[in-house]
N, C-alpha and C. Protein backbone atom coordinates (compact mmCIF):
# COMPACT_ATOMS: atom_id res chain seq x y z
N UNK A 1 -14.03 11.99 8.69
CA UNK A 1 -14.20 10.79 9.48
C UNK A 1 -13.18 9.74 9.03
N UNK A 2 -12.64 9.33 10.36
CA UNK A 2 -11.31 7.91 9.43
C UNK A 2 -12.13 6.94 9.48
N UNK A 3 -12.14 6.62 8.28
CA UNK A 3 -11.73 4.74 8.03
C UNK A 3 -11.06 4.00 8.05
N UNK A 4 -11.62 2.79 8.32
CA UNK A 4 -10.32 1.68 8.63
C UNK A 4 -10.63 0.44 7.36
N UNK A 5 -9.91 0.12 6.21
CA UNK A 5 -9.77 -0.93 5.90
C UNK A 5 -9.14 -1.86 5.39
N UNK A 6 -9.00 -2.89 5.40
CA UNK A 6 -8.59 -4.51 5.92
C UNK A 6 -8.55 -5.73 5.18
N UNK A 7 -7.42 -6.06 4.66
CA UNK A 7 -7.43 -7.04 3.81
C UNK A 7 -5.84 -8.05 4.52
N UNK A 8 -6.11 -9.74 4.15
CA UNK A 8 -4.88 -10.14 4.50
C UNK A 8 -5.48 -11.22 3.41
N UNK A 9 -3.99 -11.88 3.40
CA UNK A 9 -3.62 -13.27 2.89
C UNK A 9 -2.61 -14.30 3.37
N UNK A 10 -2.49 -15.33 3.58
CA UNK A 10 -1.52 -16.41 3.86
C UNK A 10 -1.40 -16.62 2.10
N UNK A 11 0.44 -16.57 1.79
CA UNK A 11 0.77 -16.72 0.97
C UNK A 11 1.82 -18.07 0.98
N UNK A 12 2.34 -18.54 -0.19
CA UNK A 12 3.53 -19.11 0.23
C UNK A 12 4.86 -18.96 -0.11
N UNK A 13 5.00 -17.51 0.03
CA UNK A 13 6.11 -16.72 -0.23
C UNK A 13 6.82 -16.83 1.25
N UNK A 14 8.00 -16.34 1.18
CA UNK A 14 8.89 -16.17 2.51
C UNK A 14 8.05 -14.73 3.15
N UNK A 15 8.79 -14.25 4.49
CA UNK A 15 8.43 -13.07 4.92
C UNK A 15 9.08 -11.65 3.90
N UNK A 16 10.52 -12.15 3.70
CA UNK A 16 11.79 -11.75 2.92
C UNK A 16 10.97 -11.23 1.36
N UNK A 17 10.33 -12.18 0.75
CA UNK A 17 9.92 -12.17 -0.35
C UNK A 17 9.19 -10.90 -0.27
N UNK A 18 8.05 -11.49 0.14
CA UNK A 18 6.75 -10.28 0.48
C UNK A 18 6.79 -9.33 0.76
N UNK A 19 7.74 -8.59 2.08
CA UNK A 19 8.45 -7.65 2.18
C UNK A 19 8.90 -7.05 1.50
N UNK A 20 9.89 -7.84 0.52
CA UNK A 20 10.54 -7.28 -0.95
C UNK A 20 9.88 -6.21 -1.90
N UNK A 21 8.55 -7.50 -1.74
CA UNK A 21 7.86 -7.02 -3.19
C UNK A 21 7.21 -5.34 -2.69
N UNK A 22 6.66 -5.20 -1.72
CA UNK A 22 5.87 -4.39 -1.11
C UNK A 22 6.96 -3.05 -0.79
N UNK A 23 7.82 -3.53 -0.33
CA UNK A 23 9.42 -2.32 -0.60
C UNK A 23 9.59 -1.78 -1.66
N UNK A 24 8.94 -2.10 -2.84
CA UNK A 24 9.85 -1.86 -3.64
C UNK A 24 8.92 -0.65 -4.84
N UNK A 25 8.48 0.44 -3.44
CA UNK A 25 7.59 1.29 -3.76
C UNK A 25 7.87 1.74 -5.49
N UNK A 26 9.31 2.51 -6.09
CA UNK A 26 9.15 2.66 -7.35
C UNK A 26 8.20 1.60 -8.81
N UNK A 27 7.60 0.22 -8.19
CA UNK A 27 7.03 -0.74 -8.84
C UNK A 27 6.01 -0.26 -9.05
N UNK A 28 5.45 0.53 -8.14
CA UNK A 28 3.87 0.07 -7.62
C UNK A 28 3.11 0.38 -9.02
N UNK A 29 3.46 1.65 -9.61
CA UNK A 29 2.42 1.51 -11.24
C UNK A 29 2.56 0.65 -12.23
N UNK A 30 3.19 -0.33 -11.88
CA UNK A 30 3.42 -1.47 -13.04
C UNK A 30 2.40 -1.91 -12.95
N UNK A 31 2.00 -2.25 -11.92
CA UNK A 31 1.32 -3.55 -11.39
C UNK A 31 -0.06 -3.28 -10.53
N UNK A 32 0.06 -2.28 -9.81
CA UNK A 32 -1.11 -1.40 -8.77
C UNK A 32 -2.26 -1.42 -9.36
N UNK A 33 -3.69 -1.29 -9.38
CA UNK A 33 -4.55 -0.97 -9.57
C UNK A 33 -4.62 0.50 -9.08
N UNK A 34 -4.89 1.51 -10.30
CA UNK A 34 -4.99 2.77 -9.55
C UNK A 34 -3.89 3.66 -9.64
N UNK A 35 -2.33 3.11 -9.03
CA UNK A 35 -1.46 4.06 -9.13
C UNK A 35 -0.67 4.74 -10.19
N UNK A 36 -0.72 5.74 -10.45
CA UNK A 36 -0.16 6.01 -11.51
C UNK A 36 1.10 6.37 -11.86
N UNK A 37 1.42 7.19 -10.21
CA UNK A 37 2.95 6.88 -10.36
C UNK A 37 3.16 6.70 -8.81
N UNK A 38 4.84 6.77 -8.42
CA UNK A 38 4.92 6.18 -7.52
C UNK A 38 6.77 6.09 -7.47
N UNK A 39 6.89 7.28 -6.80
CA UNK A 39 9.25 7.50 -7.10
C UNK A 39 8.94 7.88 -5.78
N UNK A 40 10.25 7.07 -5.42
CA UNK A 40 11.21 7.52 -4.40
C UNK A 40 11.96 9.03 -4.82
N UNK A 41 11.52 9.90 -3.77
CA UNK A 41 12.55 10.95 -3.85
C UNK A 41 13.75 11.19 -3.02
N UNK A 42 13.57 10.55 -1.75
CA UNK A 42 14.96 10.45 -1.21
C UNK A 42 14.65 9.33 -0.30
N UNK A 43 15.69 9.21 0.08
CA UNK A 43 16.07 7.52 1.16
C UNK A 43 16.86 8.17 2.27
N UNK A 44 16.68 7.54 3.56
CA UNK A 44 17.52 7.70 4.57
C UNK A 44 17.55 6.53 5.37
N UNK A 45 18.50 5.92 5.15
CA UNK A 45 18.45 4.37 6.17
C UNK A 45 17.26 4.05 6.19
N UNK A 46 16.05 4.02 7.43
CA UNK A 46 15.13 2.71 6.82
C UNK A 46 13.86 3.44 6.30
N UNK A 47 13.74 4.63 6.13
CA UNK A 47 12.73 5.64 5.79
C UNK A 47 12.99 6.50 4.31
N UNK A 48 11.83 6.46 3.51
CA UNK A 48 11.40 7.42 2.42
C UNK A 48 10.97 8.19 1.74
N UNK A 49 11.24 8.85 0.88
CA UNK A 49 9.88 10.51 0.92
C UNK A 49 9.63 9.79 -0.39
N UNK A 50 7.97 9.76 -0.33
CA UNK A 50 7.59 8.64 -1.88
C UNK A 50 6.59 10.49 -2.35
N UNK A 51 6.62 10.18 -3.92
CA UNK A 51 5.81 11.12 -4.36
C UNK A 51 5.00 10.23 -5.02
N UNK A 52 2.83 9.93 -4.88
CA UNK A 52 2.09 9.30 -5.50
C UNK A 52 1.37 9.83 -6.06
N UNK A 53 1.25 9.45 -6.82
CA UNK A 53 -0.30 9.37 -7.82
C UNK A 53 -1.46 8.63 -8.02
N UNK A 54 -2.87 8.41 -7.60
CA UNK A 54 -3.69 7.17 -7.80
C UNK A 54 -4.71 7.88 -8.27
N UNK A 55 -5.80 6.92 -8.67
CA UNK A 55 -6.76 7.37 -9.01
C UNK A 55 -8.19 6.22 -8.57
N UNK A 56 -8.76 6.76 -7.98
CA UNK A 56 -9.79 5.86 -6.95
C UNK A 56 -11.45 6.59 -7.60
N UNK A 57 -11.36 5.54 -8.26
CA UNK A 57 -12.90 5.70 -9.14
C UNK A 57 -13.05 6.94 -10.01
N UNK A 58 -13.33 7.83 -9.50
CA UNK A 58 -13.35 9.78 -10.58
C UNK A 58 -12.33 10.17 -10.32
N UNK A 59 -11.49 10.16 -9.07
CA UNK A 59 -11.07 10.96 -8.50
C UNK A 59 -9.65 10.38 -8.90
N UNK A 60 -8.71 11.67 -8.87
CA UNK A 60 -7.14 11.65 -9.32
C UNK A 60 -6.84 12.19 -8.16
N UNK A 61 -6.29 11.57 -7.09
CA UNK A 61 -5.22 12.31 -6.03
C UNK A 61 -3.20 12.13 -5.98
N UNK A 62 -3.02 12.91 -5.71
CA UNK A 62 -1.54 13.13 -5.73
C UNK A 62 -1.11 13.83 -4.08
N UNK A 63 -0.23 13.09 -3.89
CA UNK A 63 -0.07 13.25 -2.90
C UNK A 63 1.39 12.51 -2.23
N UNK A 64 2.67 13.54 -0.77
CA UNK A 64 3.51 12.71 -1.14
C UNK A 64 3.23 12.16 0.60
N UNK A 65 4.23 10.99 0.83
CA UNK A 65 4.15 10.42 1.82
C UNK A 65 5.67 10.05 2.66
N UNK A 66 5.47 9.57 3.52
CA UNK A 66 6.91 8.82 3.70
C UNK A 66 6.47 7.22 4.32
N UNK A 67 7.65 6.56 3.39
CA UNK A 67 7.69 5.22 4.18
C UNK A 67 8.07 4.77 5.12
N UNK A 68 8.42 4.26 6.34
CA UNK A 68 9.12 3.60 7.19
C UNK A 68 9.07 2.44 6.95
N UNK A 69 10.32 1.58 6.80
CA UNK A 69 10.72 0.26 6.84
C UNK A 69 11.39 -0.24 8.33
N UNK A 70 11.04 -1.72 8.33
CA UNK A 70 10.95 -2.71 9.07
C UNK A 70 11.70 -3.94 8.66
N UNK A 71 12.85 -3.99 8.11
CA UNK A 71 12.65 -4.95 7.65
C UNK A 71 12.52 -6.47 7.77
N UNK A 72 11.65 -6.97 6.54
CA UNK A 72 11.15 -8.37 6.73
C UNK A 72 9.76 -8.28 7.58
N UNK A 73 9.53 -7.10 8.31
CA UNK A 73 8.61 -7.42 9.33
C UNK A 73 7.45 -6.40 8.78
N UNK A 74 7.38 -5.23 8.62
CA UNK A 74 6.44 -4.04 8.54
C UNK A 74 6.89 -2.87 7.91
N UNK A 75 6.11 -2.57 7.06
CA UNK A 75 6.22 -1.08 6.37
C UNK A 75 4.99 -0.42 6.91
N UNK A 76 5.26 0.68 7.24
CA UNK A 76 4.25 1.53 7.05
C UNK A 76 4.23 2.97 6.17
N UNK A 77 3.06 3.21 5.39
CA UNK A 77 3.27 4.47 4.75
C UNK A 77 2.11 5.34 5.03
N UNK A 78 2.55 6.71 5.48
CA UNK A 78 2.18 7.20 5.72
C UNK A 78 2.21 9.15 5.18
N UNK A 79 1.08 9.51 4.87
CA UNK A 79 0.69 10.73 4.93
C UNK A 79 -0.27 11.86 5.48
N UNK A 80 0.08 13.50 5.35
CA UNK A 80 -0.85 14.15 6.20
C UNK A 80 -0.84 15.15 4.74
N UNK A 81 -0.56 14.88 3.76
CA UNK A 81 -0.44 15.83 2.15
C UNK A 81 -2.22 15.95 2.14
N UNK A 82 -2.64 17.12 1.67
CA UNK A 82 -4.00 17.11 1.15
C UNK A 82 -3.75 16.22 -0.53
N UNK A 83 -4.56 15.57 -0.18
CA UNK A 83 -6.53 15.18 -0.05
C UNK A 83 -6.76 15.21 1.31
N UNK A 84 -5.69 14.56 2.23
CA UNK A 84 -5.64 13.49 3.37
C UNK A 84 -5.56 14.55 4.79
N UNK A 85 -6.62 14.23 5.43
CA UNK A 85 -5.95 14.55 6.96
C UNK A 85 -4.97 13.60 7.11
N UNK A 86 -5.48 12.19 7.13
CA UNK A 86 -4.62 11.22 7.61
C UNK A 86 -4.65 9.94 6.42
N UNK A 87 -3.52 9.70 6.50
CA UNK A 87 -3.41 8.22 5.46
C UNK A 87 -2.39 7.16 5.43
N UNK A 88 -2.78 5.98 6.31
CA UNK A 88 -2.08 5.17 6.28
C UNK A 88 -2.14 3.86 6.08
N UNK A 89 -1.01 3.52 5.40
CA UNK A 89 -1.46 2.28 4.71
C UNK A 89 0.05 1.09 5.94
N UNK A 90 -0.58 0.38 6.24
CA UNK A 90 0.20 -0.57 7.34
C UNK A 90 0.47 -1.72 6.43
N UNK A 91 1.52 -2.04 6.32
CA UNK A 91 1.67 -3.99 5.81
C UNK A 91 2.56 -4.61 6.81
N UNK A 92 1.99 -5.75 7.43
CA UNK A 92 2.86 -6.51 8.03
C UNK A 92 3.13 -7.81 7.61
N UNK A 93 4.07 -8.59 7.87
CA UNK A 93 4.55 -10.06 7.36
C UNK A 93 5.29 -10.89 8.50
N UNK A 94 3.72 -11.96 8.53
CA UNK A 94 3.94 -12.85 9.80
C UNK A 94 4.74 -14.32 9.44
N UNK A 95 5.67 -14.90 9.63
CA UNK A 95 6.03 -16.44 9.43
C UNK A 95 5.02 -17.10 9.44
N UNK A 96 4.80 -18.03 8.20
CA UNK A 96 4.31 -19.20 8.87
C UNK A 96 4.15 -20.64 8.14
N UNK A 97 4.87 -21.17 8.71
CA UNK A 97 5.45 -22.64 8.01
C UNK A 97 6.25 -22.52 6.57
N UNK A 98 5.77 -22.68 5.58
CA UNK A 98 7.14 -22.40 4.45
C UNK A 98 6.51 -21.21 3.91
N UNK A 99 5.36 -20.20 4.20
CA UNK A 99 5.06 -19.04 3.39
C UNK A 99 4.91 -18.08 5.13
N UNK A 100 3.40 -17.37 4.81
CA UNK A 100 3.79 -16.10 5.69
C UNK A 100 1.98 -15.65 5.22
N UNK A 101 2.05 -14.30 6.48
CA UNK A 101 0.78 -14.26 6.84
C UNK A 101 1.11 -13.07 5.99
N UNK A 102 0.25 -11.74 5.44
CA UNK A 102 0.32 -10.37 4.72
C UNK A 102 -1.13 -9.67 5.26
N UNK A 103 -0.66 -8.94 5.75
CA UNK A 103 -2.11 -7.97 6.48
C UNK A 103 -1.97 -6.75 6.00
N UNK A 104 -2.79 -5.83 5.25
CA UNK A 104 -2.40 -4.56 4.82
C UNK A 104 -4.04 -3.85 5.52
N UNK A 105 -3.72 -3.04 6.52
CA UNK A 105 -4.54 -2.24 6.90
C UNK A 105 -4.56 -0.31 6.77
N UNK A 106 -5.55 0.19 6.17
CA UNK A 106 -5.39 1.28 5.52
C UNK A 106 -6.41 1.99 6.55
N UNK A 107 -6.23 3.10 7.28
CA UNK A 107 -6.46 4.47 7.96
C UNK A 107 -6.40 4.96 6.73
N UNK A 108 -7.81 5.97 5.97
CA UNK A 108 -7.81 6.75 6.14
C UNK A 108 -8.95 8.18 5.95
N UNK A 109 -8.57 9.45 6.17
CA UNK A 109 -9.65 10.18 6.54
C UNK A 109 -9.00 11.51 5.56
N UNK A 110 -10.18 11.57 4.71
CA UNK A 110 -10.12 13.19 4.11
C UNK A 110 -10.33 14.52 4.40
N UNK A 111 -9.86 15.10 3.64
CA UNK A 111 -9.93 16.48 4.28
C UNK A 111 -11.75 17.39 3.65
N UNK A 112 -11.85 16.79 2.57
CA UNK A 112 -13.46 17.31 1.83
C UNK A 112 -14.31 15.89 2.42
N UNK A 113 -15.52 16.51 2.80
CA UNK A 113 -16.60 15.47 2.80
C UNK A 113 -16.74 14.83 1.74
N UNK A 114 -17.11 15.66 0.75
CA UNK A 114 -17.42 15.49 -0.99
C UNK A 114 -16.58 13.87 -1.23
N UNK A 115 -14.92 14.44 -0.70
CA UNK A 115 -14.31 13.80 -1.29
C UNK A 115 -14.26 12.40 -0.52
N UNK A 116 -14.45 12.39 0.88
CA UNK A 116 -14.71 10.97 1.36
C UNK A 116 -15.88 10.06 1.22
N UNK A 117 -16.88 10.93 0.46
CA UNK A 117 -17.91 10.25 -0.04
C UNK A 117 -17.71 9.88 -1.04
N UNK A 118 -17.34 10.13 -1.70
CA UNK A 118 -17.10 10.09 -3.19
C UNK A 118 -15.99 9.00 -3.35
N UNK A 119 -15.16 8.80 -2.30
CA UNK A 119 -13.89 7.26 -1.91
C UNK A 119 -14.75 6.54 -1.18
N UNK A 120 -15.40 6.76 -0.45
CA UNK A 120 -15.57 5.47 0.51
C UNK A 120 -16.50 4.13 -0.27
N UNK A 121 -17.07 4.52 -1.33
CA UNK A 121 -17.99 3.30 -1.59
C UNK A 121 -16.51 2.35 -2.70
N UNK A 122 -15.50 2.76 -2.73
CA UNK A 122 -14.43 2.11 -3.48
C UNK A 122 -13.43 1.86 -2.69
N UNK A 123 -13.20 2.33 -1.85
CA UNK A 123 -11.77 2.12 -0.81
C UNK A 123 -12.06 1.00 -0.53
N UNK A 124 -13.34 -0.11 0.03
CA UNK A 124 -12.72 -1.44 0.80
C UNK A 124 -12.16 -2.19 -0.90
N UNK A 125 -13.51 -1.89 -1.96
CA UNK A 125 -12.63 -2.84 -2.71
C UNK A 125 -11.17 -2.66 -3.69
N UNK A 126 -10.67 -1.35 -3.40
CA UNK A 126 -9.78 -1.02 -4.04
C UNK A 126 -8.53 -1.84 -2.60
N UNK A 127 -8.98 -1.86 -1.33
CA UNK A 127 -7.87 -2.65 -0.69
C UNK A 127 -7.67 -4.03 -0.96
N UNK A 128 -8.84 -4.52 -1.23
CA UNK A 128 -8.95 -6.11 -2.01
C UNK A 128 -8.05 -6.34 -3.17
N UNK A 129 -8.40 -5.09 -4.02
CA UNK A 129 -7.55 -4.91 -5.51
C UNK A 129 -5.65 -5.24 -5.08
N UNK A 130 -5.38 -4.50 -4.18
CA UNK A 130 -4.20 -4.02 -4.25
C UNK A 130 -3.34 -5.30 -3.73
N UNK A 131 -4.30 -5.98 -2.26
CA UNK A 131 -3.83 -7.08 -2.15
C UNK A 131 -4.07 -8.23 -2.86
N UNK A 132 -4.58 -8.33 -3.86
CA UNK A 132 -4.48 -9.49 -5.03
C UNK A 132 -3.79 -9.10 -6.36
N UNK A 133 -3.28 -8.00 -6.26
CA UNK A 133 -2.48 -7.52 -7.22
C UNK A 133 -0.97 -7.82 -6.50
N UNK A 134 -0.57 -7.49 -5.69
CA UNK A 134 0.66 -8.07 -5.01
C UNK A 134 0.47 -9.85 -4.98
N UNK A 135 -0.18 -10.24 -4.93
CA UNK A 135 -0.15 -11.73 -4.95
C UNK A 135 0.35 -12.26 -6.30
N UNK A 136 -0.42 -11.07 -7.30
CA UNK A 136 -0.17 -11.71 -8.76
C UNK A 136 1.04 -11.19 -9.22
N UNK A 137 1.64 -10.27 -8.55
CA UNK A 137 3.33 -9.63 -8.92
C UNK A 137 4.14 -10.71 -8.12
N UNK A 138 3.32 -11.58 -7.08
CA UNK A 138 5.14 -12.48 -6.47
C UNK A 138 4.69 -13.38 -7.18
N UNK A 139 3.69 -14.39 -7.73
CA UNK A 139 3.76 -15.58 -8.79
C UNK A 139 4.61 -14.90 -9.81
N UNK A 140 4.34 -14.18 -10.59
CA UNK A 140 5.21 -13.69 -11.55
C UNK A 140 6.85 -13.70 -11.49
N UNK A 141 6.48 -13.23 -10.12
CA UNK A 141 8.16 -13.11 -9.54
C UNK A 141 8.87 -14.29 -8.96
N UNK A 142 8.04 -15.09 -8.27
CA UNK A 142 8.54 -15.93 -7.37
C UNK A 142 8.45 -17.50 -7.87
N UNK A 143 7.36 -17.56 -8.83
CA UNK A 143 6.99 -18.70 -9.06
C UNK A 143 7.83 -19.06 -10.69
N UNK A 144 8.25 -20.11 -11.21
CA UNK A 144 8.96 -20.14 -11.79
C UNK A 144 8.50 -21.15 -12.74
């Protein structure tokens, strides 16, 4: 069964910024809640083959994906690797006045029952996690 979940923020970062930070998939285990790793294996103009690692409450999944870039405007990443029938994680970045809107909406649906039971009581707040963990990587970054 897919799920859908949903987290945003108005920041007062640029679109440019936010975008940045969220591009810049080789980061994500610095800072991620959960991920453990997280490489680019190849690049092609605005698309990427990412290889991940997370770990969402018991469970250790690995799994690879590809990114599509937008830039300034939308990434999306996306996979069909088991665990996952489907898995996608959407970020978009809206203008607005001297910062910007950040919406990260996550599709997604497993391939074991077991195993979507066993995610779903952690997935909304692990999307909460991830978007207040990017908030606390652009102060770091942005704020001076």
């Amino acid at each position: 069964m897919l799920r859908t979940y949903r987290a945003h923020r108005i920041v007062r970062w640029t679109p440019v910024q936010a975008y940045d930070l969220v591009a810049d998939v080789d980061s994500y285990p610095d800072f991620l809640p959960g991920w453990r790793h997280a490489r680019v294996v190849a690049r092609d103009n605005n698309r990427a083959e990412v290889e991940q690692q997370i770990g969402i409450g018991p469970l250790t999944l690995r799994f690879d994906s590809t990114a599509t870039f937008v830039p300034h405007t939308r990434i999306v990443i996306r996979s069909r690797a088991k665990p996952f029938v489907s898995l996608d994680l959407r970020w978009s970045f809206t203008p607005l006045g001297d910062g910007c809107r950040v919406d990260l909406v996550i599709d997604a649906e497993f391939r074991s029952r077991a195993m979507a039971l066993s995610a779903a009581p952690v997935m909304d707040a692990l999307t909460q996690r991830i978007m207040t963990a990017f908030e606390r990587r652009a102060r770091c970054l942005y704020e001076v």
